[in-house]
Protein backbone atom coordinates (compact mmCIF):
# COMPACT_ATOMS: atom_id res chain seq x y z
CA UNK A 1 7.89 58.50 100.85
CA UNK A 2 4.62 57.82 101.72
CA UNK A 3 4.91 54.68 102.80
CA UNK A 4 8.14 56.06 104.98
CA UNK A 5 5.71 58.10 106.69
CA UNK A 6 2.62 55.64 107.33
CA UNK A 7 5.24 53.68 108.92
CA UNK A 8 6.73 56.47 111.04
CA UNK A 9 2.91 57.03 112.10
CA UNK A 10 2.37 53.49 112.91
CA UNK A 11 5.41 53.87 115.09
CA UNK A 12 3.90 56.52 117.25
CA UNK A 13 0.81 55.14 117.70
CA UNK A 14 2.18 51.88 118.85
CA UNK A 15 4.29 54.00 121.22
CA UNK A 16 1.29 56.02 122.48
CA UNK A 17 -0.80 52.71 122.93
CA UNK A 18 2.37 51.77 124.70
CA UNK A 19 2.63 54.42 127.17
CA UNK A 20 -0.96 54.50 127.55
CA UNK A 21 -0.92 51.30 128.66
CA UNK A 22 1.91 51.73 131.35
CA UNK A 23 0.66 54.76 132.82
CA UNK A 24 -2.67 53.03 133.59
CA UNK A 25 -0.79 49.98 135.58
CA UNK A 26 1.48 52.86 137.36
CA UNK A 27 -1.49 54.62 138.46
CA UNK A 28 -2.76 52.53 141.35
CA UNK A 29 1.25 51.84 142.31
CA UNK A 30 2.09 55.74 142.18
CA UNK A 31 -1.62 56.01 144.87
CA UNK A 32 -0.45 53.77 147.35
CA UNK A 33 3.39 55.29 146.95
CA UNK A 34 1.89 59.06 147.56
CA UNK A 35 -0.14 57.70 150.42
CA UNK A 36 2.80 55.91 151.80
CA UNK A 37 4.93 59.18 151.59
CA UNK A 38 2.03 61.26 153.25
CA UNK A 39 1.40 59.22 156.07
CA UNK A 40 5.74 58.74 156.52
CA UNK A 41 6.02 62.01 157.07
CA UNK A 42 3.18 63.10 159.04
CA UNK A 43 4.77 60.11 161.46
CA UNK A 44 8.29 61.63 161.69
CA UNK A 45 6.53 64.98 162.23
CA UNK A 46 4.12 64.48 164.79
CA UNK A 47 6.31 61.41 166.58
CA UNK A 48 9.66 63.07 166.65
CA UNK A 49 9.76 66.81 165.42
CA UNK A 50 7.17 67.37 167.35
CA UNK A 51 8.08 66.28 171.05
CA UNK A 52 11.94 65.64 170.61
CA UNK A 53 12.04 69.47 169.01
CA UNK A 54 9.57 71.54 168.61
CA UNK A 55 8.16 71.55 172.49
CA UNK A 56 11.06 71.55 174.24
CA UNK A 57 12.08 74.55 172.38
CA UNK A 58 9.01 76.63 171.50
CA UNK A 59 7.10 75.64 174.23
CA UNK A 60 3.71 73.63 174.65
CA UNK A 61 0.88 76.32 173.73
CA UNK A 62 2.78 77.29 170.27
CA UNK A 63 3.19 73.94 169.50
CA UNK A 64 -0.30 73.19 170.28
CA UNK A 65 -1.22 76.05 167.67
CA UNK A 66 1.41 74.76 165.33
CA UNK A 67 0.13 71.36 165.08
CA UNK A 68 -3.36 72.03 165.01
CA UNK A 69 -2.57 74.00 161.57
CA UNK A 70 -0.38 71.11 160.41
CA UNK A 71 -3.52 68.96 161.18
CA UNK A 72 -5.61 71.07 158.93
CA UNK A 73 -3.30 71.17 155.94
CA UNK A 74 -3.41 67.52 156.48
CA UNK A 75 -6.96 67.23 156.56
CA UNK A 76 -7.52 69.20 153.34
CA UNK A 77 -4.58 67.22 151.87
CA UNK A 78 -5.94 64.27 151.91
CA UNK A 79 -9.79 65.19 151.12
CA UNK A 80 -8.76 66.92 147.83
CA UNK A 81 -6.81 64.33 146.89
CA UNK A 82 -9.18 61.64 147.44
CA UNK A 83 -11.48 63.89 145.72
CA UNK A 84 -9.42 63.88 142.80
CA UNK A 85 -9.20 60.13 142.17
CA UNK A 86 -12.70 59.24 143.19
CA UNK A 87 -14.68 62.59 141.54
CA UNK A 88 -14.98 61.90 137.72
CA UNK A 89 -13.87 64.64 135.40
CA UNK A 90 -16.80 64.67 133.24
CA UNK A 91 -17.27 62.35 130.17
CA UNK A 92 -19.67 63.66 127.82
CA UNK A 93 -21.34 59.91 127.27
CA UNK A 94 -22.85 60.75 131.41
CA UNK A 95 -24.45 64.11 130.26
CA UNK A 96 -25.46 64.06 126.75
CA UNK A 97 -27.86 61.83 124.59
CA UNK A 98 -25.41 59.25 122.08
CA UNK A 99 -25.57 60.73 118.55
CA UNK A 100 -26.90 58.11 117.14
CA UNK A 101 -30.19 58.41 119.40
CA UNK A 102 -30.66 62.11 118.38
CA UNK A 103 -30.86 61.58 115.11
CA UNK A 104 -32.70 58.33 115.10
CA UNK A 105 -35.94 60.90 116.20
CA UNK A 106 -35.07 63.30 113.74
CA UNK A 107 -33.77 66.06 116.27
CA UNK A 108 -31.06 68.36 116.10
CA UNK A 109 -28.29 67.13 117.93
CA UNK A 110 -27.14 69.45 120.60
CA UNK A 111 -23.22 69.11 119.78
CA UNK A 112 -21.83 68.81 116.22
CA UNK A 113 -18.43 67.82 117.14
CA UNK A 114 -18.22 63.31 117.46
CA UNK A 115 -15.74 61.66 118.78
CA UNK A 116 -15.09 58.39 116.59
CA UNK A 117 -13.04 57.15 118.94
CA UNK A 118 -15.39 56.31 122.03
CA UNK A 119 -18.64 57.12 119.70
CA UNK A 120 -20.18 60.42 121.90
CA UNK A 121 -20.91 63.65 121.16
CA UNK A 122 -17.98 66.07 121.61
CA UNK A 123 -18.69 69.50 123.18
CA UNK A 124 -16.56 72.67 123.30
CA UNK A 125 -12.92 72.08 125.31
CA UNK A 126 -13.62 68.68 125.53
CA UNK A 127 -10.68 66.34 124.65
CA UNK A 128 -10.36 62.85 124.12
CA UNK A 129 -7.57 61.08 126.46
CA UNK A 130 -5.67 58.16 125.31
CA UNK A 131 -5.09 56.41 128.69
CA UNK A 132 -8.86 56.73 129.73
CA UNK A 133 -9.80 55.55 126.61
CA UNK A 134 -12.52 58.38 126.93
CA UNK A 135 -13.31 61.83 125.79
CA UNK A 136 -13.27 64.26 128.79
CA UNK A 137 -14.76 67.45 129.53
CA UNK A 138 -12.60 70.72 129.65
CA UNK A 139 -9.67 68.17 130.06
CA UNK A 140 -6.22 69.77 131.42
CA UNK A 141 -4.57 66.45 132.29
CA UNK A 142 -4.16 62.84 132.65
CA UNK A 143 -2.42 62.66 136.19
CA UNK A 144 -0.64 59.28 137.20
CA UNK A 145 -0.27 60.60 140.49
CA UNK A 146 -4.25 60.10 141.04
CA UNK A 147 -4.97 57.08 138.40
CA UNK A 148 -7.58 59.80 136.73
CA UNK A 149 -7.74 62.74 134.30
CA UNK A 150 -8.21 66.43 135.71
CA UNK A 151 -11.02 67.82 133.74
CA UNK A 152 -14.20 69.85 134.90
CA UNK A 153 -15.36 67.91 138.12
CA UNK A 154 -12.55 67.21 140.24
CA UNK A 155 -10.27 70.40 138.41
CA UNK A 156 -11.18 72.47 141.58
CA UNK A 157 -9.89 69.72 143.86
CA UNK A 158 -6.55 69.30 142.16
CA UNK A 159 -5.71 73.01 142.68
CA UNK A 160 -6.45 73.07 146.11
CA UNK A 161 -4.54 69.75 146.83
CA UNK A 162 -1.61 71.31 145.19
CA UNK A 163 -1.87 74.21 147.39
CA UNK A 164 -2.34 72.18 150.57
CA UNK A 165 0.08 70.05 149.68
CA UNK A 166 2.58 73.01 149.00
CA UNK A 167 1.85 74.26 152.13
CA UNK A 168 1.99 71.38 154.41
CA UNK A 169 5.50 70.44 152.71
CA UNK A 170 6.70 74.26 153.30
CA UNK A 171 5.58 73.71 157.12
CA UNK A 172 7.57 70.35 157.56
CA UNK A 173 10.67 71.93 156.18
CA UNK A 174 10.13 75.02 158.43
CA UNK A 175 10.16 72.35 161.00
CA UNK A 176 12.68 70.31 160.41
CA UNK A 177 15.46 73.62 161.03
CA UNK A 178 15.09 73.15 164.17
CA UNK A 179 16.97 70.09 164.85
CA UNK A 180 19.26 71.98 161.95
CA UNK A 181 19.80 74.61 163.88
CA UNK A 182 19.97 72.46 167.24
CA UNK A 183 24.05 72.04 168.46
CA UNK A 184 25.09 73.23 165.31
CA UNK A 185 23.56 71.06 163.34
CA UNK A 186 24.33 67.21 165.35
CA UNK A 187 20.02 67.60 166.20
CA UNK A 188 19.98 65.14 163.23
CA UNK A 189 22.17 62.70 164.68
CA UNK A 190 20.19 61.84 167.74
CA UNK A 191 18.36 58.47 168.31
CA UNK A 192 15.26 58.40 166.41
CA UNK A 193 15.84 60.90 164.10
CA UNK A 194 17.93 59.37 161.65
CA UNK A 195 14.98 60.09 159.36
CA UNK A 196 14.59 63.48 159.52
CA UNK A 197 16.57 64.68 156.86
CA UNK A 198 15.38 62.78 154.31
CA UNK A 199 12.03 64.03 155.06
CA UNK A 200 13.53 67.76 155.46
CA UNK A 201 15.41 67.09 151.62
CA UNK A 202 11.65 65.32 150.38
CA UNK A 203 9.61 67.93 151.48
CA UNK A 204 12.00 70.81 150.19
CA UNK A 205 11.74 69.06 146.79
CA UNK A 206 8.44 68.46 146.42
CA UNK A 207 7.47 71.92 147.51
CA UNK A 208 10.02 73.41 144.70
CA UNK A 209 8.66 71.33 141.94
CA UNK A 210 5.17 72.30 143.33
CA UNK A 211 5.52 75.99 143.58
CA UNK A 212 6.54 76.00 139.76
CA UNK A 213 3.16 73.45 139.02
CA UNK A 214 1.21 75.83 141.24
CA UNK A 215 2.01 79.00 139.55
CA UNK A 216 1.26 77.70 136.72
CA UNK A 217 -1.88 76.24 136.88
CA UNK A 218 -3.23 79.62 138.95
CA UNK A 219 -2.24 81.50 135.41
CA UNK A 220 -3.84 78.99 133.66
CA UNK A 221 -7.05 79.38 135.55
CA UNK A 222 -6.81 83.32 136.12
CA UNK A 223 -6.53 83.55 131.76
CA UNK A 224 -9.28 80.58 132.05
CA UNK A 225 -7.42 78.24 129.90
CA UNK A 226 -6.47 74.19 130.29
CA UNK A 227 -2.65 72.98 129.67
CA UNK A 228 -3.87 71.76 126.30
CA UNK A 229 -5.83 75.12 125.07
CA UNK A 230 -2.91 77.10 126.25
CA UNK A 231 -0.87 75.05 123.50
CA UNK A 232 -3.82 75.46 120.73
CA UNK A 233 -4.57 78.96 121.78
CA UNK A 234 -0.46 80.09 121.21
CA UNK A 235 -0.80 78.25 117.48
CA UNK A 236 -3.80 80.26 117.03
CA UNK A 237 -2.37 82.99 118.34
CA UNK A 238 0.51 82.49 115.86
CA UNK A 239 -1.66 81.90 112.83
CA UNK A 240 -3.87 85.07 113.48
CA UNK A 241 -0.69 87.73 113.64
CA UNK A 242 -0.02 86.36 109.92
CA UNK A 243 -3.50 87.28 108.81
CA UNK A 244 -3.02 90.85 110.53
CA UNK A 245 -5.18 89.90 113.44
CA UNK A 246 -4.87 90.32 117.21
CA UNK A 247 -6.09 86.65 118.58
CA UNK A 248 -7.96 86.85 121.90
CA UNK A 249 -9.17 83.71 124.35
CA UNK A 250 -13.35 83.69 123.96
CA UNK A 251 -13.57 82.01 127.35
CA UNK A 252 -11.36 84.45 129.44
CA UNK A 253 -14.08 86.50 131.29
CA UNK A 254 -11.44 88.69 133.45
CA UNK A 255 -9.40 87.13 136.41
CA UNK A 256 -12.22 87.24 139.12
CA UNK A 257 -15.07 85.55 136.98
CA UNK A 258 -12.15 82.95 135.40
CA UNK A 259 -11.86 81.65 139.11
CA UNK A 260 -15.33 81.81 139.62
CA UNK A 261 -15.89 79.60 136.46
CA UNK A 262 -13.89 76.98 139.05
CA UNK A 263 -14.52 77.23 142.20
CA UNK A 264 -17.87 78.80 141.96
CA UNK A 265 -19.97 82.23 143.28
CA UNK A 266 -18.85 83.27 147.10
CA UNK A 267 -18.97 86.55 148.87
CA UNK A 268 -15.37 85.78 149.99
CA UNK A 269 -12.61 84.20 148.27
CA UNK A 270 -11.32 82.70 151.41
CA UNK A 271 -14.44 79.86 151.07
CA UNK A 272 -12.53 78.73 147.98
CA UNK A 273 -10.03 76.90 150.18
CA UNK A 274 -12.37 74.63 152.27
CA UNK A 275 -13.80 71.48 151.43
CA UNK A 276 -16.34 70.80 149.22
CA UNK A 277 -18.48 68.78 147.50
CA UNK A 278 -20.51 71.31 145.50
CA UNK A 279 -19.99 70.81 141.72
CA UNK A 280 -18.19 73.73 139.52
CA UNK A 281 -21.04 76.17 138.12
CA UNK A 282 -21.98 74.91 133.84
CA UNK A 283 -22.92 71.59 132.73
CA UNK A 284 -19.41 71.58 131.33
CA UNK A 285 -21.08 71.16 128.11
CA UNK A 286 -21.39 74.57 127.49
CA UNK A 287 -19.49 77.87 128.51
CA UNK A 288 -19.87 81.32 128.94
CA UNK A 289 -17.54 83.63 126.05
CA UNK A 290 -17.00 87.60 125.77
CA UNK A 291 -17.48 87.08 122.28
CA UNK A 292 -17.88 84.70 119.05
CA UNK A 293 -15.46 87.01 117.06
CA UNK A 294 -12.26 86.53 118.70
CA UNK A 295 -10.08 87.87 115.99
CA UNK A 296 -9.76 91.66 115.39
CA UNK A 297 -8.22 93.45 112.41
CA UNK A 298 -5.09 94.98 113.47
């Protein structure tokens, strides 16, 4: 039996190495194929929507206005997703002193938790990710989509490029009705705009599978919790209401300073949404908690 089960083990991490492995070579391919896609459709929009539809039927000043938006969203598109690949999340081996050196002059080490895998300290909500190789700091994610994991650095740019990106597809597909609507529906057979549905069909499906991402990364940040905490935190959850205790998340400082923990101190919201390279408040070594006792008799 025991052997059985080394062997089933073995299995999986094989598997895991495996998979690790592919998703770093798909990384760079899945870059270039999301550029590609981006750039494709911003051509069909601004080549033919734009003066083969959109002019001739809402006229030159509102589709001045409505390009000049579309140009935005494409701006920000692109910055936060550049931002993504090229802004590290944070690896703990960049912001703390190795173990090893800490105790070597007889110090107290700063974090207790060691990762024996890449051999660095390991601070609070810091995971270690399998195709990195490398622990990361209040990790949420490894993303194929930008070659990188989403962690404390670049998690404020991966929000944002969702939203933009949610957005501009929403704005295409508003577009794109036009020739829809155009002689019942031939505006799609014209010349040149054979295209134009598949971009209509792309953008609605990317915007679908977005909106359900999006929503669900805003709960995650409004309860201040990663994908991978929201897991740990329902097991937790789970084990407490057995002991007779109501379980509650340390880090969740109330929706407005959750947010804040991300996309830092403003006066207005609405300076969330613009580009940025200021870093998230924290060290993401350490983070502000209500409370150590998180667990309350019932």
């Amino acid at each position: 039996m025991a052997s059985l089960l080394a062997c089933i083990f073995y299995c999986i991490g094989v598997l895991d190495a495996c998979f690790s492995v592919l998703l770093r070579v798909l990384g760079p391919v899945l870059i270039v194929a999301a550029n590609g896609l981006i750039g494709f459709v911003s051509y069909e929009y601004l080549a033919v929507l734009v003066p083969m539809f959109m002019e001739p039927q809402l006229g030159w000043f509102p589709t001045c206005a409505i390009v000049c938006f579309g140009l935005f969203l494409l701006t920000n598109i692109l910055f936060n997703y550049w931002a993504c690949i090229l802004t590290r999340p944070g690896y703990p081996g960049d912001h703390l002193e190795p173990f090893e050196e800490t105790l070597e002059v007889g110090r107290q080490p700063r974090i207790r938790r060691f990762c024996k895998k890449c051999r660095v300290p390991k601070p609070e909500r810091t995971h270690h990710c399998s195709v990195c190789n490398r622990c990361v700091m209040k990790m949420d994610h490894h993303c194929p989509w930008i070659n990188n994991c989403v962690g404390f650095y670049n998690y404020r740019y991966f929000l944002l490029f969702l939203l933009y990106l949610a957005a501009g597809c929403l704005l295409v597909a508003c577009s794109c009705l036009l020739p829809l609507y155009q002689r019942n529906g031939r505006g799609f057979r014209l010349p040149g705009t054979h295209m134009l549905l598949f971009v209509f069909v792309l953008c609605l499906s990317i915007l679908l599978a977005l909106s359900l991402f999006l929503f669900w990364h805003t709960y995650l940040v409004g309860s201040n919790q990663t994908t991978i905490e929201f897991y740990c935190n329902r097991f937790d959850a789970r084990e407490a209401a057995r002991e007779g205790h109501v379980w509650r998340n340390p880090y969740n400082l109330g929706c407005i300073a959750n947010y804040e923990q991300v996309f830092g101190m403003s006066r207005h919201w609405a300076s969330w949404l613009l580009p940025t390279m200021r870093a998230p408040p924290g060290d993401g070594v350490e983070f502000p908690s209500t409370s150590s006792d998180v667990m309350h008799q019932v």
